[in-house]
C-alpha atoms as a PDB file:
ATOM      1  CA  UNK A   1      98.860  98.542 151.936  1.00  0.00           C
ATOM      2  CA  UNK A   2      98.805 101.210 148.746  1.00  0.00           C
ATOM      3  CA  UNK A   3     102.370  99.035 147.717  1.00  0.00           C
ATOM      4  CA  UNK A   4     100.808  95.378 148.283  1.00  0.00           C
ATOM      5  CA  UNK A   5      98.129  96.432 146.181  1.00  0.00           C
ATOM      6  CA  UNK A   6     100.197  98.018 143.772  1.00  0.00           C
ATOM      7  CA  UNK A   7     102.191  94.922 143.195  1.00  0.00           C
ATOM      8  CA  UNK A   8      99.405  92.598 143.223  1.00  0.00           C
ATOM      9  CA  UNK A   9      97.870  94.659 139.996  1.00  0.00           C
ATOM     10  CA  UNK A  10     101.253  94.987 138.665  1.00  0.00           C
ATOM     11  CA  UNK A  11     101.713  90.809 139.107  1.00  0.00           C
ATOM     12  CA  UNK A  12      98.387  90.526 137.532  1.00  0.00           C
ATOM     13  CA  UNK A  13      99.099  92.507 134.537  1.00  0.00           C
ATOM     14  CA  UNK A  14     102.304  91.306 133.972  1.00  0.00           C
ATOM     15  CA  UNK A  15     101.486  87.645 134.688  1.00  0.00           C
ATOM     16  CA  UNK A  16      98.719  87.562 131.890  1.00  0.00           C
ATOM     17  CA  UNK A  17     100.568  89.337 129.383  1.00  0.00           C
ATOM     18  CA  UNK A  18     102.678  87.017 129.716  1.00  0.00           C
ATOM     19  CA  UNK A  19     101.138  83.929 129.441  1.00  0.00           C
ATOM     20  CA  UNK A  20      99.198  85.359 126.828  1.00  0.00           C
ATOM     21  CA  UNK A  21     101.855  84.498 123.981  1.00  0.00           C
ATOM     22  CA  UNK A  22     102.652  85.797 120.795  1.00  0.00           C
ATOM     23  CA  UNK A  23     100.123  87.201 118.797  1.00  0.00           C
ATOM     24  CA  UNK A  24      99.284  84.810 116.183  1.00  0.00           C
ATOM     25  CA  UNK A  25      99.843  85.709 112.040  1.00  0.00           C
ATOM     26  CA  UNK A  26      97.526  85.547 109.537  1.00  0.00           C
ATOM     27  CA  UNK A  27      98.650  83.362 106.245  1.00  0.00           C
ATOM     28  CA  UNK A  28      97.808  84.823 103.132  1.00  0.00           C
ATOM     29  CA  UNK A  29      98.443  82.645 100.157  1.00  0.00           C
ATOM     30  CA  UNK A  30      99.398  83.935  97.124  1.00  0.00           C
ATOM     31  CA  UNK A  31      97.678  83.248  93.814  1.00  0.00           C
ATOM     32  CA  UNK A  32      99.720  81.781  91.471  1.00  0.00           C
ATOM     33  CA  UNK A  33      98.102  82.494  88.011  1.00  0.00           C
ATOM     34  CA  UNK A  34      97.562  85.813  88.884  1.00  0.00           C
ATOM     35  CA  UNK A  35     101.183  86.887  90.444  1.00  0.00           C
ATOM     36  CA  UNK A  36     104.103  87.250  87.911  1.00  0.00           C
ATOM     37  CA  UNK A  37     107.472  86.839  88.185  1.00  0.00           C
ATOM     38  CA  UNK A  38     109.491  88.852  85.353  1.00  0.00           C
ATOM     39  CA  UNK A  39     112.886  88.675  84.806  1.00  0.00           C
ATOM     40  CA  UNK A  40     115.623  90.398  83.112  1.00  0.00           C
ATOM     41  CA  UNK A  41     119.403  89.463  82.246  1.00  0.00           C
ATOM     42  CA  UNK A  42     121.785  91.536  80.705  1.00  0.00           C
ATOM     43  CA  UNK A  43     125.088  90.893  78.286  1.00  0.00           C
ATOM     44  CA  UNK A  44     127.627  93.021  76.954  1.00  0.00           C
ATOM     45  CA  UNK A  45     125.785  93.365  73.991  1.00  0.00           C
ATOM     46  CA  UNK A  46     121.806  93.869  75.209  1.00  0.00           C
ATOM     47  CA  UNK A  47     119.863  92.242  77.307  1.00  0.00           C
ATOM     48  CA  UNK A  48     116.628  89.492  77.558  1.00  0.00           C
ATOM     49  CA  UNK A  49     113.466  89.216  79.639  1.00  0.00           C
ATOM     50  CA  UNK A  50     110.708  86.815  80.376  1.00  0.00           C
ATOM     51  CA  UNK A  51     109.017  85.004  83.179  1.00  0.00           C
ATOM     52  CA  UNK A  52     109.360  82.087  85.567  1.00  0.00           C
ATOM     53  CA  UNK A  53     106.198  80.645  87.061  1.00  0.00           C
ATOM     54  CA  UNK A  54     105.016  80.611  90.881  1.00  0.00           C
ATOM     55  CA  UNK A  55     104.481  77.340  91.965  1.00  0.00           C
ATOM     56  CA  UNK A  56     103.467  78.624  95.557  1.00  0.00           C
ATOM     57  CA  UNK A  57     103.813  81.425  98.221  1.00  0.00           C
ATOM     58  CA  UNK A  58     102.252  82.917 101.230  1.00  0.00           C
ATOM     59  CA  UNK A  59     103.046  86.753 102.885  1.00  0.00           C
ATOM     60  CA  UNK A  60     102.523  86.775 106.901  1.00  0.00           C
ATOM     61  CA  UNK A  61     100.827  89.590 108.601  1.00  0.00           C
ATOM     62  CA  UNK A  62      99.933  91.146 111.992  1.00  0.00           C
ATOM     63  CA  UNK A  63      97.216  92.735 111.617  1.00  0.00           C
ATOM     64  CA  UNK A  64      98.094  94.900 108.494  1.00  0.00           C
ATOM     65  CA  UNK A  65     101.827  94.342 109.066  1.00  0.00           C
ATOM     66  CA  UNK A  66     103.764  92.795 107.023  1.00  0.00           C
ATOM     67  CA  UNK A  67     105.849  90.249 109.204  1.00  0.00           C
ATOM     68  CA  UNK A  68     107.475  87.320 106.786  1.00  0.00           C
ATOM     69  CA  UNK A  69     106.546  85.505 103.372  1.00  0.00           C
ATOM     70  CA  UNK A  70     107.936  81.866 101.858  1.00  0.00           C
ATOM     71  CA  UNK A  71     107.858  81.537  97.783  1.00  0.00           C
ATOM     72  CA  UNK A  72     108.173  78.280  95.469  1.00  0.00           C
ATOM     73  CA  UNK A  73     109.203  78.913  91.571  1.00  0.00           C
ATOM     74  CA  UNK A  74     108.768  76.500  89.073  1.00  0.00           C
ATOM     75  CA  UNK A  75     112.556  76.428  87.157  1.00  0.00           C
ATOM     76  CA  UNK A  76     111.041  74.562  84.929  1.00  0.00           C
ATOM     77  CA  UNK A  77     108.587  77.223  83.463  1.00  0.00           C
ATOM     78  CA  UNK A  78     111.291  79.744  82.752  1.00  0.00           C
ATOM     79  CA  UNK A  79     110.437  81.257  79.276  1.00  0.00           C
ATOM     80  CA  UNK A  80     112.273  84.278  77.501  1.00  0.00           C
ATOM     81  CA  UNK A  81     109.519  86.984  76.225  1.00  0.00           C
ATOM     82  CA  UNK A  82     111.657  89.295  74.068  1.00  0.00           C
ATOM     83  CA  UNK A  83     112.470  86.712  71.451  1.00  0.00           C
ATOM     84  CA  UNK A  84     110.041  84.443  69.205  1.00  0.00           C
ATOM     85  CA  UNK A  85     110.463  81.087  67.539  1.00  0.00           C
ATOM     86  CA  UNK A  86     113.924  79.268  66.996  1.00  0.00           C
ATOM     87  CA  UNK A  87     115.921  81.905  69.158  1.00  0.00           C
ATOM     88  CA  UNK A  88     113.212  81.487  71.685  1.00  0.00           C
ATOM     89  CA  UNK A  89     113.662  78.110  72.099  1.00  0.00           C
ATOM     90  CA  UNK A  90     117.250  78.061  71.874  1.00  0.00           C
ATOM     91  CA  UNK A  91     117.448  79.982  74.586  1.00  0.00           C
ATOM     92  CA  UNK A  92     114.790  78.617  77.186  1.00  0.00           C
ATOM     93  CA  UNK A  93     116.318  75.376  76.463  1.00  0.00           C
ATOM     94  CA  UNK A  94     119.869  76.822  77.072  1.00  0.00           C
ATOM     95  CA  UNK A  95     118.458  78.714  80.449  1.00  0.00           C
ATOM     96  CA  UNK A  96     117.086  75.286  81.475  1.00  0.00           C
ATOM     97  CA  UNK A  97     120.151  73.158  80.805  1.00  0.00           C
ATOM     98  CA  UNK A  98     123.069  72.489  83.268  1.00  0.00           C
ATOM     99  CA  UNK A  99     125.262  75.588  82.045  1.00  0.00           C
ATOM    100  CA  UNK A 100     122.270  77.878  83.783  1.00  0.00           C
ATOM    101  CA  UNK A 101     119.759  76.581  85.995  1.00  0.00           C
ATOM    102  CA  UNK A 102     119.762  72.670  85.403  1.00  0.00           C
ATOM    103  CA  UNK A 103     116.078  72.279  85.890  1.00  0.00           C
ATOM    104  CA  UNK A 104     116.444  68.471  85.512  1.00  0.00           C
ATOM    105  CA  UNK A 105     117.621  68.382  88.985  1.00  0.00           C
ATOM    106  CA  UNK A 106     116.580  71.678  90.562  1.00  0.00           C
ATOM    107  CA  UNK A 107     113.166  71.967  89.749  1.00  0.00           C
ATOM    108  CA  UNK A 108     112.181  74.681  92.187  1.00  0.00           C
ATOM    109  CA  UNK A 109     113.450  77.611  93.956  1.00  0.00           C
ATOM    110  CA  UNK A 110     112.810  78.937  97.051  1.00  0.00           C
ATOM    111  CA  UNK A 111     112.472  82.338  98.849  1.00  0.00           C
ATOM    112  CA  UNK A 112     111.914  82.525 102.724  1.00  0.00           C
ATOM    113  CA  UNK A 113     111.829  85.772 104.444  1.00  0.00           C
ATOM    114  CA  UNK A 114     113.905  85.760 107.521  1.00  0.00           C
ATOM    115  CA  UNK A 115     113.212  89.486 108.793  1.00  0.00           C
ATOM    116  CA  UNK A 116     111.149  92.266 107.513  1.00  0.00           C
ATOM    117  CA  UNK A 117     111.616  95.982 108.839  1.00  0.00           C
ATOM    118  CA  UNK A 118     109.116  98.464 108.466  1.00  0.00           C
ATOM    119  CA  UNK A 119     110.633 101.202 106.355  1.00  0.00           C
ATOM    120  CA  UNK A 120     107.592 103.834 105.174  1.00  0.00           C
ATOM    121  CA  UNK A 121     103.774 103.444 105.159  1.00  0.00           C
ATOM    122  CA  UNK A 122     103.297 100.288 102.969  1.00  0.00           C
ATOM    123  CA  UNK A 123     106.563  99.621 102.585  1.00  0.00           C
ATOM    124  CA  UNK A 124     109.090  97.415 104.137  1.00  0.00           C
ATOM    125  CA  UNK A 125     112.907  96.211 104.237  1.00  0.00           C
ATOM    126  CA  UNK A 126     113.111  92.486 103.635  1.00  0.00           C
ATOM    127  CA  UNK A 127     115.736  89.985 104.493  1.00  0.00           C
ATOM    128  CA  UNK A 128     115.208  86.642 103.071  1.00  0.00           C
ATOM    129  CA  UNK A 129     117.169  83.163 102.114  1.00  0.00           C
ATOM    130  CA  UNK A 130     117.226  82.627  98.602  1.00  0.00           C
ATOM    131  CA  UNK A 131     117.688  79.324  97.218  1.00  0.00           C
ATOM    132  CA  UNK A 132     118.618  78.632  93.495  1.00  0.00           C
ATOM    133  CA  UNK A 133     120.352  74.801  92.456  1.00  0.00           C
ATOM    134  CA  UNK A 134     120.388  74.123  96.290  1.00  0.00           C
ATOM    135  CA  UNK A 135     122.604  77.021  97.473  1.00  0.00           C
ATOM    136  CA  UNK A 136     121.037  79.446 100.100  1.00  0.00           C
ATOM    137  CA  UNK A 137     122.094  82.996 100.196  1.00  0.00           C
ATOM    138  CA  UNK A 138     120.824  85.823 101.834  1.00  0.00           C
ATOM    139  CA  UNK A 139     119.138  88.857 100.391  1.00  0.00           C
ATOM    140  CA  UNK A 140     117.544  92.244 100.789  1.00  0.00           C
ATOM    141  CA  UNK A 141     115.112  94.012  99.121  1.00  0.00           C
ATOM    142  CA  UNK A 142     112.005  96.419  99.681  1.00  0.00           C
ATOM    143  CA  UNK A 143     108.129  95.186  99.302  1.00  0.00           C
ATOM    144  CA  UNK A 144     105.367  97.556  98.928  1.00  0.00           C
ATOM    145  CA  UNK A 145     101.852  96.251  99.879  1.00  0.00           C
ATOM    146  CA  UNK A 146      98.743  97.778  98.786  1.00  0.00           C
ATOM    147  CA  UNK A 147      95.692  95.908  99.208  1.00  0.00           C
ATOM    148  CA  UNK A 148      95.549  92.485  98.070  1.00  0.00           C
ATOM    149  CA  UNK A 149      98.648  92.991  96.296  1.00  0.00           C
ATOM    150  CA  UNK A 150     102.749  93.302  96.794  1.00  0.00           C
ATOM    151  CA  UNK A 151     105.117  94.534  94.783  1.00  0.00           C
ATOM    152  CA  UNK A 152     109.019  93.530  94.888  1.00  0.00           C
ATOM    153  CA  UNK A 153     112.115  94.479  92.729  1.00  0.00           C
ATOM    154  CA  UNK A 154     115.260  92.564  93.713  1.00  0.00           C
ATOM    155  CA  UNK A 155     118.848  91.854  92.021  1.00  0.00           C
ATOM    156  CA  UNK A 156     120.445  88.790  92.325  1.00  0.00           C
ATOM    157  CA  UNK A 157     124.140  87.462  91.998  1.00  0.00           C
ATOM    158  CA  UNK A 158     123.935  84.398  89.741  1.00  0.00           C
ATOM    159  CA  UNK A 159     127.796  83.650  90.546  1.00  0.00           C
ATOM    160  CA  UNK A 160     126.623  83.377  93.949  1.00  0.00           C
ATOM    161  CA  UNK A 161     124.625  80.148  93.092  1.00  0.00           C
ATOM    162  CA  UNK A 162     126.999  78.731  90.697  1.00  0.00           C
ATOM    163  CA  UNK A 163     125.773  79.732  87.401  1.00  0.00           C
ATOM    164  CA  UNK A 164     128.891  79.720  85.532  1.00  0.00           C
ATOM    165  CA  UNK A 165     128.063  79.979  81.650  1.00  0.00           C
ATOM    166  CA  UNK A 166     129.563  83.429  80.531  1.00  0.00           C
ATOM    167  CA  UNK A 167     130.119  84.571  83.922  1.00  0.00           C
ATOM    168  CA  UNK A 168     133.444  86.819  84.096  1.00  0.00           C
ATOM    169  CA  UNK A 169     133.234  85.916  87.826  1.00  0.00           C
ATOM    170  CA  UNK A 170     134.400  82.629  86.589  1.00  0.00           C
ATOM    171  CA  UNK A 171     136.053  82.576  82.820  1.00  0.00           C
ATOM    172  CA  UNK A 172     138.041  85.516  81.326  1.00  0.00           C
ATOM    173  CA  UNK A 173     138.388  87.040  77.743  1.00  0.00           C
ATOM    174  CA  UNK A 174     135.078  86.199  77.224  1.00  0.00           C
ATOM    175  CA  UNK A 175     134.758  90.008  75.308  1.00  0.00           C
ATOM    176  CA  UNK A 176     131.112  90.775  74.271  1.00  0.00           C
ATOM    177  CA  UNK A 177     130.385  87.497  74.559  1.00  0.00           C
ATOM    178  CA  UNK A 178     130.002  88.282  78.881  1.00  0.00           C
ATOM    179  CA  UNK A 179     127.083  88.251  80.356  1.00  0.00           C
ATOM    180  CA  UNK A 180     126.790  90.387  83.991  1.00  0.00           C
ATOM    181  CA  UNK A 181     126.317  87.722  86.647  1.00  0.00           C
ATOM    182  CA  UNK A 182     123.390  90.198  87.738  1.00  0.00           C
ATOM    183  CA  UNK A 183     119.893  89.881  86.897  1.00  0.00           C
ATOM    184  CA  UNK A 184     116.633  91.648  88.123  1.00  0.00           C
ATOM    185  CA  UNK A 185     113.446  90.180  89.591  1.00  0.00           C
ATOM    186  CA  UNK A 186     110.521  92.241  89.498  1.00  0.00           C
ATOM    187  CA  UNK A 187     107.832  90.367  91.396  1.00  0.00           C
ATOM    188  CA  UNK A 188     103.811  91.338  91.146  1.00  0.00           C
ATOM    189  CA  UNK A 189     102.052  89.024  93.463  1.00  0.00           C
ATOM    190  CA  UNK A 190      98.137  88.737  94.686  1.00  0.00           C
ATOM    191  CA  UNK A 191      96.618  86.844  97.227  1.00  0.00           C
END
């Protein structure tokens, strides 16, 4: 008798759990004119930073768990901060054009989060897709979250989405005219 009712509670328990489902996420958009997206690229001879705009984005969370994210940037917005006037504009037109980032035809980019590991209190291991002129590659990189805002530092491999111009990945005795096919992303976000 003590074993039927044993498994009846057992069936019961195990039953609702699972019909209950996954716990649902909540969606917290991001807000794009507050968030910032700064970049830096570096050559042989120095280096140059600036921003690129967030068109859109939205972190996932369980609770106060951090559990995935999806980001839009606006290509088009890319601006270079450490230089003023006709060097300025040289460059941000030079960024935009077809040797770079062709913004004429890839407009946006896109980040998705594809697993996220908790790795310390706040802090977290991220795995996402990151798509630049319609080429998906993964990457990895660590968020911190505190409060209503996240925090992000990631390097990316611009040979790795076919932007060739000065690349030693792609052209040789290019001298001090290289520039390192790596660039960091430092991302502030609020939502």
């Amino acid at each position: 008798m003590k074993k039927t009712v044993l498994s009846l509670v057992m069936t019961a328990i195990f039953g609702f759990a699972a019909n209950a489902g996954p716990i649902d996420g909540e969606k917290k958009e991001v807000n794009a004119e507050t968030s910032k997206v700064t970049w830096k690229a570096y050559k042989v001879t120095g280096s140059h930073t600036g921003t690129v705009s967030l068109e859109s984005g939205a972190l996932m969370f369980d609770g106060d768990k951090l559990t995935g994210g999806e980001f839009t940037v606006d290509m088009t917005t890319i601006n270079t901060t450490d230089l003023e006037g006709d060097y300025k504009n040289k460059l941000d037109g030079h960024l935009k054009s077809a040797d770079f980032f062709g913004v004429e035809t890839h407009t946006t980019s896109k980040l998705v989060f594809t697993n996220v590991e908790a790795n310390g209190k706040n802090s977290y291991k991220v795995t996402g897709d990151l798509t630049i002129k319609n080429i998906t590659k993964p990457v990895t990189f660590d968020v911190s979250i505190y409060g209503s805002k996240a925090t992000a530092t990631l390097k990316v491999d611009r040979a790795e989405y076919d932007v060739r111009y000065g690349s030693g990945s792609f052209f040789d005795n290019l001298g001090d005219k290289t520039i390192y096919d790596e660039f960091d992303l430092v991302v502030d976000l609020e939502f």
